[in-house]
PDB file of N, CA and C in Angstrom:
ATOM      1  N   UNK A   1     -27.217 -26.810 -15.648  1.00  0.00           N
ATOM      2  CA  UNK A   1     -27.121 -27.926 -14.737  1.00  0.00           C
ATOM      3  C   UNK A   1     -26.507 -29.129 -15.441  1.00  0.00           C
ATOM      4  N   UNK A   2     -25.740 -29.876 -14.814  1.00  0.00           N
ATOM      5  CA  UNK A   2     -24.974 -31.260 -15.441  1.00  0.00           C
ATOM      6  C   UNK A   2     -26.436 -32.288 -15.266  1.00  0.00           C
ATOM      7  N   UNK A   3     -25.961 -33.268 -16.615  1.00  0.00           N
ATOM      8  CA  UNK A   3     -27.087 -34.261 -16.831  1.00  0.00           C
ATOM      9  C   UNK A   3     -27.134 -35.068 -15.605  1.00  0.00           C
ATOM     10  N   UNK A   4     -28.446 -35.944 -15.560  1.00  0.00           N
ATOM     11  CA  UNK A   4     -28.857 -36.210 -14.279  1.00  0.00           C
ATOM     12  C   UNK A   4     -27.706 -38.208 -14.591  1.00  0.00           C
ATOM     13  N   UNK A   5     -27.558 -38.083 -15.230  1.00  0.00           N
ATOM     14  CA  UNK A   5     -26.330 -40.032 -15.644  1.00  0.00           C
ATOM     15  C   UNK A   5     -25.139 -38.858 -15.153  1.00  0.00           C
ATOM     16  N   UNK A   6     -24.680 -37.800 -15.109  1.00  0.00           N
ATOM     17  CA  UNK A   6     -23.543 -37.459 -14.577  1.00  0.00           C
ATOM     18  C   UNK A   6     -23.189 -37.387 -13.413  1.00  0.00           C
ATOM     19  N   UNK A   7     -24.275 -37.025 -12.772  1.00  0.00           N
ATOM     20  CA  UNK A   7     -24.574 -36.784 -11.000  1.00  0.00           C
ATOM     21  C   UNK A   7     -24.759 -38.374 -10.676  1.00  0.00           C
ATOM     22  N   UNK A   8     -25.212 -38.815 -11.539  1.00  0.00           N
ATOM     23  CA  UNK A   8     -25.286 -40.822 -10.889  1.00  0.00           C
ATOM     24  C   UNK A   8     -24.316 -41.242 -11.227  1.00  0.00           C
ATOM     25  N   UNK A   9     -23.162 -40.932 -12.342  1.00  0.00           N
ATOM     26  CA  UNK A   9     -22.248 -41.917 -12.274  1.00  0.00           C
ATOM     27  C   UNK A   9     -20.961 -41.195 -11.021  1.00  0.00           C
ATOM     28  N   UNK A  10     -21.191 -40.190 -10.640  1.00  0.00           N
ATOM     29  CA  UNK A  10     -20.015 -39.717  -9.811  1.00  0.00           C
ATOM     30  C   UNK A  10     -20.488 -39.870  -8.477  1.00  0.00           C
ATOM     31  N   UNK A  11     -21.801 -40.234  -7.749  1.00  0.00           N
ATOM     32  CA  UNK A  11     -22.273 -41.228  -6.598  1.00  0.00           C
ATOM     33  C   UNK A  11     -22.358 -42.271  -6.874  1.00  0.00           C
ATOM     34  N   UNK A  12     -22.108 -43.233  -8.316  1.00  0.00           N
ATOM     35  CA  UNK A  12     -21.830 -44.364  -8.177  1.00  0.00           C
ATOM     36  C   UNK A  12     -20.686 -44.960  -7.895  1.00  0.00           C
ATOM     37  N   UNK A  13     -19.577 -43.885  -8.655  1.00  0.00           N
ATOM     38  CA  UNK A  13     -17.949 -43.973  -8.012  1.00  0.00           C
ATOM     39  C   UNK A  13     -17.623 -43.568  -6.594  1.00  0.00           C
ATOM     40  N   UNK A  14     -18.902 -42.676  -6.382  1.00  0.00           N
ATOM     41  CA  UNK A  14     -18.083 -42.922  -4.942  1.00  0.00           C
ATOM     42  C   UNK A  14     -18.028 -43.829  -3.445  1.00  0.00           C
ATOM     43  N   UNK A  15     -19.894 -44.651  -4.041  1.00  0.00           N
ATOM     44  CA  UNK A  15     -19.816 -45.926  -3.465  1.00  0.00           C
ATOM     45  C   UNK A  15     -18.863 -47.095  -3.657  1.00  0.00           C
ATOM     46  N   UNK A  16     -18.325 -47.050  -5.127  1.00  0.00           N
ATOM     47  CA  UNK A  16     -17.413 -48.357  -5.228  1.00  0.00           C
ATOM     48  C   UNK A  16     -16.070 -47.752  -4.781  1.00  0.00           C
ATOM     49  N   UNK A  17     -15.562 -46.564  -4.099  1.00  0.00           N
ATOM     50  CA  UNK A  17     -14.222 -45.978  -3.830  1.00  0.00           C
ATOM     51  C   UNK A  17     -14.509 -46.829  -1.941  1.00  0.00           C
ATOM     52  N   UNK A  18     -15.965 -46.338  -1.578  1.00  0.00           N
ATOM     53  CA  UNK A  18     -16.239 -46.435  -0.167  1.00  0.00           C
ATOM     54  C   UNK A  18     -15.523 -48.013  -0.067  1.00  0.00           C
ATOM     55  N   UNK A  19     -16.157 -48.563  -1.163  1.00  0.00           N
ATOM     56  CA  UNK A  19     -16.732 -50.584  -0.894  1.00  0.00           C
ATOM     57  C   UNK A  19     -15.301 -51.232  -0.861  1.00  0.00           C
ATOM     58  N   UNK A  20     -14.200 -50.771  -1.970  1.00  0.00           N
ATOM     59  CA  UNK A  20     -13.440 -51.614  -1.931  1.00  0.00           C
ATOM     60  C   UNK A  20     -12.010 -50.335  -1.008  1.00  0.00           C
ATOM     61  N   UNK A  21     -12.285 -49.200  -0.267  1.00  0.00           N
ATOM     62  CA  UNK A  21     -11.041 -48.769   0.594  1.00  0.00           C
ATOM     63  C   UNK A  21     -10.138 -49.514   0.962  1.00  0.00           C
ATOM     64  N   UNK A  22     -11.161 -50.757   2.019  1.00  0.00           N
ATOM     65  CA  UNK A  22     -10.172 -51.688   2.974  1.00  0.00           C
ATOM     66  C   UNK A  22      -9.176 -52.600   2.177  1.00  0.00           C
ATOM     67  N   UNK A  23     -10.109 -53.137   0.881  1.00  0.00           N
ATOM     68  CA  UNK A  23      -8.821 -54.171   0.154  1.00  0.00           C
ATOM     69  C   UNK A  23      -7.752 -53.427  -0.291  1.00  0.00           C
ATOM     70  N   UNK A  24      -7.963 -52.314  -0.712  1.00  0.00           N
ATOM     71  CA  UNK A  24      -7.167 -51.218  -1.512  1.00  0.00           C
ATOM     72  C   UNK A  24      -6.178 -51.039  -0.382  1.00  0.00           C
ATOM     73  N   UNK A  25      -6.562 -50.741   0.545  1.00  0.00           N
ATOM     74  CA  UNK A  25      -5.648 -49.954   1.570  1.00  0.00           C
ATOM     75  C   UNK A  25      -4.615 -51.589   2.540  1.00  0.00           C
ATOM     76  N   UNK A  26      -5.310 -52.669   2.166  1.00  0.00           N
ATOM     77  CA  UNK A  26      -4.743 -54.086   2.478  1.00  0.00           C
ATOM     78  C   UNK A  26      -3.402 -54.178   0.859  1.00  0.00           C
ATOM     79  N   UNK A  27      -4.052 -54.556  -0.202  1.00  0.00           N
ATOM     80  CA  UNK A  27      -3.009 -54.769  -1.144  1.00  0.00           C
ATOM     81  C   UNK A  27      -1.932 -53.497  -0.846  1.00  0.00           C
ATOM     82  N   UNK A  28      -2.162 -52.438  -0.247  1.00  0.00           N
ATOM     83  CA  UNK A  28      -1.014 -51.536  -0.382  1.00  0.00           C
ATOM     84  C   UNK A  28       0.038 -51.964   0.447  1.00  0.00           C
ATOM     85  N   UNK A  29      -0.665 -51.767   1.561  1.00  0.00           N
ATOM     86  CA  UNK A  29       0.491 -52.520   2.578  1.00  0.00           C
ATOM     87  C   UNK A  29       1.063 -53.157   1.987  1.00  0.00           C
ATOM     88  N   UNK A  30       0.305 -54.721   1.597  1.00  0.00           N
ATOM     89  CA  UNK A  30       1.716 -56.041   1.136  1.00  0.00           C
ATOM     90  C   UNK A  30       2.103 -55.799   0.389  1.00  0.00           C
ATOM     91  N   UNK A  31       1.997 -54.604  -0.633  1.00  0.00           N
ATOM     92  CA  UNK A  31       2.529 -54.547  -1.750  1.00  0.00           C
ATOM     93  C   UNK A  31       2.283 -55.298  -2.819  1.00  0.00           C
ATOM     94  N   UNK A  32       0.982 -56.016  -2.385  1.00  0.00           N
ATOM     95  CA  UNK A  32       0.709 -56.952  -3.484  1.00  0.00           C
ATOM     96  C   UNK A  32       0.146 -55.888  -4.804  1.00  0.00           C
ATOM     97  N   UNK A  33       0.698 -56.003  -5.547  1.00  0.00           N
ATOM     98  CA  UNK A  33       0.284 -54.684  -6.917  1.00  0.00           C
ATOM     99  C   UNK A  33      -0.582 -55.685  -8.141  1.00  0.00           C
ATOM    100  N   UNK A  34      -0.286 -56.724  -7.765  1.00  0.00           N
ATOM    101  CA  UNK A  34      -1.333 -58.067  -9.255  1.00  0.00           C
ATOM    102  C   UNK A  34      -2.614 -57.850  -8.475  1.00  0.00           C
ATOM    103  N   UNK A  35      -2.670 -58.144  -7.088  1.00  0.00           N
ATOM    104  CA  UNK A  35      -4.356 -58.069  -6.469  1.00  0.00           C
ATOM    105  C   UNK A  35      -4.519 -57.063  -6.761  1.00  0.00           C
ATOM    106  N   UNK A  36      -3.876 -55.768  -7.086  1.00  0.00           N
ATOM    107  CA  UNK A  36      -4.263 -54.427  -7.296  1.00  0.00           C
ATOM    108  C   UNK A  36      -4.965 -54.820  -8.359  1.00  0.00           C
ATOM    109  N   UNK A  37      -4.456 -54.815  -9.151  1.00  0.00           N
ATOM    110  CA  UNK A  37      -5.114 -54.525 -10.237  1.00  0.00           C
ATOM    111  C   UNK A  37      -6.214 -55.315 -11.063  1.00  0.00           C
ATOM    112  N   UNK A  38      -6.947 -56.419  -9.801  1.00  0.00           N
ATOM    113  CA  UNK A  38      -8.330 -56.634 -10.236  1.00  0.00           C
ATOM    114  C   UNK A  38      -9.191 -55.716  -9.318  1.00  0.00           C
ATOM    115  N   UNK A  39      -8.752 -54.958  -9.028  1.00  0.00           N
ATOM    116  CA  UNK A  39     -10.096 -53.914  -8.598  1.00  0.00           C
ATOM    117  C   UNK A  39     -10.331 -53.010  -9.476  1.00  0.00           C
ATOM    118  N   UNK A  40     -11.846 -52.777  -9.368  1.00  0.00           N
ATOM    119  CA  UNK A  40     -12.269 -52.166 -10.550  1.00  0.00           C
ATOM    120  C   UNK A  40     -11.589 -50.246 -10.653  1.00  0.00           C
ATOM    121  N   UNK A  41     -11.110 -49.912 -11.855  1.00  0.00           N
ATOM    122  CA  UNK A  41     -10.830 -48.289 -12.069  1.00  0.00           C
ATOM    123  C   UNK A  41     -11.249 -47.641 -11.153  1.00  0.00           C
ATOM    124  N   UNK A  42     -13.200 -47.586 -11.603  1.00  0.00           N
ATOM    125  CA  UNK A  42     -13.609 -46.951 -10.623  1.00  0.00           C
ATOM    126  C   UNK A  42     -13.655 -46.777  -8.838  1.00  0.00           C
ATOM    127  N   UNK A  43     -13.116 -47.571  -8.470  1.00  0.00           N
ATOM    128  CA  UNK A  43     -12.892 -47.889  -7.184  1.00  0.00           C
ATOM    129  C   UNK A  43     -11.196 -46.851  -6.547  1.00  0.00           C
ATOM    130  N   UNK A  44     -11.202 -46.160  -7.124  1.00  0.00           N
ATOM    131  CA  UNK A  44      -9.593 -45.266  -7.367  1.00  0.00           C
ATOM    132  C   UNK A  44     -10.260 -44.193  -6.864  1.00  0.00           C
ATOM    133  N   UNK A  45      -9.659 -43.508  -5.681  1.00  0.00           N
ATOM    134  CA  UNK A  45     -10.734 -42.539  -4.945  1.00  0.00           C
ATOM    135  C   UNK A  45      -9.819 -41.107  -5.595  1.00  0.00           C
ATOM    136  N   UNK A  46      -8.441 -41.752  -7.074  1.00  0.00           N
ATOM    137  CA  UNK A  46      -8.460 -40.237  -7.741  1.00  0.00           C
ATOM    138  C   UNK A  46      -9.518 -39.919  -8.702  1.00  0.00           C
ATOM    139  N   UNK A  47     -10.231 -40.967  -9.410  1.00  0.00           N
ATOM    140  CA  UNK A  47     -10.711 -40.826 -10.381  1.00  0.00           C
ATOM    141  C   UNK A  47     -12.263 -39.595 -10.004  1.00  0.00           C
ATOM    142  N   UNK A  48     -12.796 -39.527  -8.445  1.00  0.00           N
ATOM    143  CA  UNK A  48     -13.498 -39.161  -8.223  1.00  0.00           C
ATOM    144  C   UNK A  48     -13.246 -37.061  -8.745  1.00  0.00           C
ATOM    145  N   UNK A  49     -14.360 -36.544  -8.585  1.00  0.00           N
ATOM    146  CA  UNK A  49     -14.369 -35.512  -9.211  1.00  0.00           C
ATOM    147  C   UNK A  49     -15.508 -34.694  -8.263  1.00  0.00           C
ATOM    148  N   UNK A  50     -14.908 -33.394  -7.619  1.00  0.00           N
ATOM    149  CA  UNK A  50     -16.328 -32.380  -6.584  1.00  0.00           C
ATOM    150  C   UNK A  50     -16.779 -32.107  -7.963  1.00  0.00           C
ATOM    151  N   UNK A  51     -18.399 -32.096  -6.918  1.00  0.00           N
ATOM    152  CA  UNK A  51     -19.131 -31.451  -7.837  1.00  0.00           C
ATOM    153  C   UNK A  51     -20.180 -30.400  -6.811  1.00  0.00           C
ATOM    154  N   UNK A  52     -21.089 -29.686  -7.963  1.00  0.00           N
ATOM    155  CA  UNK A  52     -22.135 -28.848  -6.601  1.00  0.00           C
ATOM    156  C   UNK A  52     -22.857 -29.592  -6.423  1.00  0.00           C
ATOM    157  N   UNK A  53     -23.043 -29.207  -4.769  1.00  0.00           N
ATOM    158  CA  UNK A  53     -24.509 -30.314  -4.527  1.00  0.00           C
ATOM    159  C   UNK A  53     -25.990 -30.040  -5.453  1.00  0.00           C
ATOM    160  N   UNK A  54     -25.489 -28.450  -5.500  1.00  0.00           N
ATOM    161  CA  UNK A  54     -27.157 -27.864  -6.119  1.00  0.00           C
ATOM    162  C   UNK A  54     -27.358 -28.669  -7.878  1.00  0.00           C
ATOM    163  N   UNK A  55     -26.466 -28.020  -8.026  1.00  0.00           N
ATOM    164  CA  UNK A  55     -26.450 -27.794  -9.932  1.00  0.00           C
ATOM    165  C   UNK A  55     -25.681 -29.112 -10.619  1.00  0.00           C
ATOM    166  N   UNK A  56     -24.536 -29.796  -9.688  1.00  0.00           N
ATOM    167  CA  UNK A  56     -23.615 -31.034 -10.154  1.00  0.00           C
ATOM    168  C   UNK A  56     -22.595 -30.099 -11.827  1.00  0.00           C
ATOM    169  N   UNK A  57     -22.328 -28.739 -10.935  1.00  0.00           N
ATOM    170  CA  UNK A  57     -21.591 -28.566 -11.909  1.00  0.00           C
ATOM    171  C   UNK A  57     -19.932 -28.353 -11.326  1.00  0.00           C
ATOM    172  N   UNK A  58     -18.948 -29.401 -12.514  1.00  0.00           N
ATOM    173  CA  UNK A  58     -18.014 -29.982 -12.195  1.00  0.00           C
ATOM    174  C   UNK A  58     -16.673 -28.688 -11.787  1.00  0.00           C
ATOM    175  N   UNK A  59     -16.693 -27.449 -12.254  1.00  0.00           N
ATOM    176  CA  UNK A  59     -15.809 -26.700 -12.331  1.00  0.00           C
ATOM    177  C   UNK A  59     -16.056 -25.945 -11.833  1.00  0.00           C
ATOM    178  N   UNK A  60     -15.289 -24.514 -10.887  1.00  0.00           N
ATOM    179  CA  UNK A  60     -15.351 -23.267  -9.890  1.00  0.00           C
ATOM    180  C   UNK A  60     -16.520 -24.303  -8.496  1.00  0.00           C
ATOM    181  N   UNK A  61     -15.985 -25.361  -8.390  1.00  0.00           N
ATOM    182  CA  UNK A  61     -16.299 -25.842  -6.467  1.00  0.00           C
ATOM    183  C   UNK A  61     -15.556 -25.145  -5.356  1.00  0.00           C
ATOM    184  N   UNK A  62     -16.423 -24.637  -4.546  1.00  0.00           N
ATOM    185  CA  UNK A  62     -15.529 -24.179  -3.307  1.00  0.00           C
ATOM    186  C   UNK A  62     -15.858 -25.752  -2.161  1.00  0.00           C
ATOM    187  N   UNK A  63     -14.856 -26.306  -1.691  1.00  0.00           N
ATOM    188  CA  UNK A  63     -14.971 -26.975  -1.614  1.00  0.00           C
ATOM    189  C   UNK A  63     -15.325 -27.029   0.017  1.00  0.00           C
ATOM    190  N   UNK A  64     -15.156 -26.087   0.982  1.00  0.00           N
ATOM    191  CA  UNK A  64     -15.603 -25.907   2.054  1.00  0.00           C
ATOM    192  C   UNK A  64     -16.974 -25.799   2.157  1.00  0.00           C
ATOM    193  N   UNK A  65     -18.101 -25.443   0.796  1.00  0.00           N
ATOM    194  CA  UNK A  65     -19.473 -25.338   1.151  1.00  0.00           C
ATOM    195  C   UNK A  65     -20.238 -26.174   0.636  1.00  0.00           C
ATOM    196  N   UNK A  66     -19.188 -27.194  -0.350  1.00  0.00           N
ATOM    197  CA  UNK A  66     -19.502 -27.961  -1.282  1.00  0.00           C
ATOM    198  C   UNK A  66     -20.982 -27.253  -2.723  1.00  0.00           C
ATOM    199  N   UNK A  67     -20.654 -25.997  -2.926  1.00  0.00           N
ATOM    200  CA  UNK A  67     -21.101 -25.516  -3.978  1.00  0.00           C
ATOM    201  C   UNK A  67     -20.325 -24.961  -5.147  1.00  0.00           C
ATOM    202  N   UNK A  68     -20.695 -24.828  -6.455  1.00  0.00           N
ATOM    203  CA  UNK A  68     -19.673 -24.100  -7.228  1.00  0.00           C
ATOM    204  C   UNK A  68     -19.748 -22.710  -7.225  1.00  0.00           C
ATOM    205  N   UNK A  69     -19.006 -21.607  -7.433  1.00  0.00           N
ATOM    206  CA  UNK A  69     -19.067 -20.442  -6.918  1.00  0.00           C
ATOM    207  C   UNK A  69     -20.482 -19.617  -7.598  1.00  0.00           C
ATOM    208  N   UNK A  70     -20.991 -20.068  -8.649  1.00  0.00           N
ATOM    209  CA  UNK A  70     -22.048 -19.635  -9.052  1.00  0.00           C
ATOM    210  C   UNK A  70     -23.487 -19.586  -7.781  1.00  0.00           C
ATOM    211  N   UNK A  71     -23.483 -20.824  -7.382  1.00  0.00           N
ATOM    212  CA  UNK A  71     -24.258 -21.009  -6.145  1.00  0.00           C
ATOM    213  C   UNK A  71     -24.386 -20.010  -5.219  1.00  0.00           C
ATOM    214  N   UNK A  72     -22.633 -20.506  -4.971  1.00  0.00           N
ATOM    215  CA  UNK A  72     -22.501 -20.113  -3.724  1.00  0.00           C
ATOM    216  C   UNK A  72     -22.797 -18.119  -3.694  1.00  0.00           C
ATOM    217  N   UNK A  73     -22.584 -17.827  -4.768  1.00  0.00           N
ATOM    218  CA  UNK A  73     -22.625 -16.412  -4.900  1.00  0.00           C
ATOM    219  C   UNK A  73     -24.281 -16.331  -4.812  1.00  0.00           C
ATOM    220  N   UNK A  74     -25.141 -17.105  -5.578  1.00  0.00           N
ATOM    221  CA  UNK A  74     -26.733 -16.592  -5.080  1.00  0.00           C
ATOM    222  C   UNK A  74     -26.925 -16.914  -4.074  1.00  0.00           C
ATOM    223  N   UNK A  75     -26.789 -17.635  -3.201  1.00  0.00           N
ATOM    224  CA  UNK A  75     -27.218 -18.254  -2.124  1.00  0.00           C
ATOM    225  C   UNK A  75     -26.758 -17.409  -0.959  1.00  0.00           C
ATOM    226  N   UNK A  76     -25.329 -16.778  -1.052  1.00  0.00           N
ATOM    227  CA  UNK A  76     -24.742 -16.104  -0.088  1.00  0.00           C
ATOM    228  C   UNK A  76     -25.772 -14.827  -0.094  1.00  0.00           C
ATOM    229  N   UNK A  77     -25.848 -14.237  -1.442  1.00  0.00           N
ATOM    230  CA  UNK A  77     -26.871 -12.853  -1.486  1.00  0.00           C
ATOM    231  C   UNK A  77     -28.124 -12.769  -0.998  1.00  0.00           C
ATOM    232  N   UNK A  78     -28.833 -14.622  -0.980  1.00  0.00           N
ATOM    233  CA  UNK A  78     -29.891 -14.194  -0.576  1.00  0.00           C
ATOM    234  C   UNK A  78     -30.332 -14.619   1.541  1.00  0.00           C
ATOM    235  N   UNK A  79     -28.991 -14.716   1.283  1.00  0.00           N
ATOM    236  CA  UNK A  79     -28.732 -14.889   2.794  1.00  0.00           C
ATOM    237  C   UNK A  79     -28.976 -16.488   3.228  1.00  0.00           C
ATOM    238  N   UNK A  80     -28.751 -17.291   2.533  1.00  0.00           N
ATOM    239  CA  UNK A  80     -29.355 -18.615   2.606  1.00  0.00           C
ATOM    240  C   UNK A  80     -27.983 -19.811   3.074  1.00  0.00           C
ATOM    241  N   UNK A  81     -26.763 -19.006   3.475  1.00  0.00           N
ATOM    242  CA  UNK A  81     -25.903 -19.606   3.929  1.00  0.00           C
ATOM    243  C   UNK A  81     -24.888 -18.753   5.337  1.00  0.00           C
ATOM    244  N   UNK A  82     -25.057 -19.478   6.345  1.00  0.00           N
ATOM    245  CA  UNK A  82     -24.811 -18.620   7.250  1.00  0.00           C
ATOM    246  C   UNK A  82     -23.438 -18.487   7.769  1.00  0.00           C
ATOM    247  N   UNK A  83     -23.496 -17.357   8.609  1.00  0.00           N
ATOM    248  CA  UNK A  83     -21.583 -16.974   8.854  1.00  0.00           C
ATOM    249  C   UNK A  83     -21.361 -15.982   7.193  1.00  0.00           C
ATOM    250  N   UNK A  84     -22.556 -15.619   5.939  1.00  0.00           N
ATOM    251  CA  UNK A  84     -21.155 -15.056   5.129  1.00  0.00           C
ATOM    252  C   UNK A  84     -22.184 -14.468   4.895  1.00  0.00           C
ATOM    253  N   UNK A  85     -21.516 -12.627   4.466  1.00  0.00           N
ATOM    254  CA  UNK A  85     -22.451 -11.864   3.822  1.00  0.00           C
ATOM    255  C   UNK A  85     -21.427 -11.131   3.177  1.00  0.00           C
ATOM    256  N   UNK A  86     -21.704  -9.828   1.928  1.00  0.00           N
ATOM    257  CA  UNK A  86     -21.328  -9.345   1.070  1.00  0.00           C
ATOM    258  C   UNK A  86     -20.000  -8.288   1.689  1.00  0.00           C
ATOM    259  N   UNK A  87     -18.908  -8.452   1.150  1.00  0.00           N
ATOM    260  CA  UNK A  87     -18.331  -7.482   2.131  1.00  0.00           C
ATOM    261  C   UNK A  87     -17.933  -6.043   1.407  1.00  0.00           C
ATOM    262  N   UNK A  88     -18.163  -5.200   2.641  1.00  0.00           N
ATOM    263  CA  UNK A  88     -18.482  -3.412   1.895  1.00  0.00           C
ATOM    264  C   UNK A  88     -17.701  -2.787   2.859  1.00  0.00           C
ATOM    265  N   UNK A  89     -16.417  -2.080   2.127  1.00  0.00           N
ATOM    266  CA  UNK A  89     -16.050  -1.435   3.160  1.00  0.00           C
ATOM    267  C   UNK A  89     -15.484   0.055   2.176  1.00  0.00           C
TER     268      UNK A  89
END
């Protein structure tokens, strides 16, 4: 499992991506690029990063179930996500 300051700092970026959208998406328009750049880094909705909801682990996310495939593979087996089961043909 990812440390529990990792899972808080990547819901803390994604409140300050939420907070400053509108100015972000205002300086773009005018093209003003100096107001750009007193908004804070984190406020850059690239810098953000999926993670699993379960585990907050950063790599193999499917991003339609929002789990990483490790999850999603127990969870599917134990039937705990619906619409998907093992396929046998």
């Amino acid at each position: 499992m990812a440390k529990e300051s990792m899972k808080a700092r990547e819901v803390k970026r994604a409140r300050m991506v939420a907070k400053y959208a509108e100015k972000r998406t205002q300086y773009l328009a005018e093209g003003n690029y100096d107001a750009l750049q007193s908004i804070p880094k984190n406020a850059s909705p690239v810098r953000l990063h999926n993670r699993c909801g379960v585990t907050g682990r950063p790599k193999g996310f499917m991003r339609q179930f929002g789990l990483s495939r490790i999850q999603f593979r127990e969870m599917a087996s134990q039937g705990l996500i619906p619409g998907v089961k093992k396929a046998s043909w």
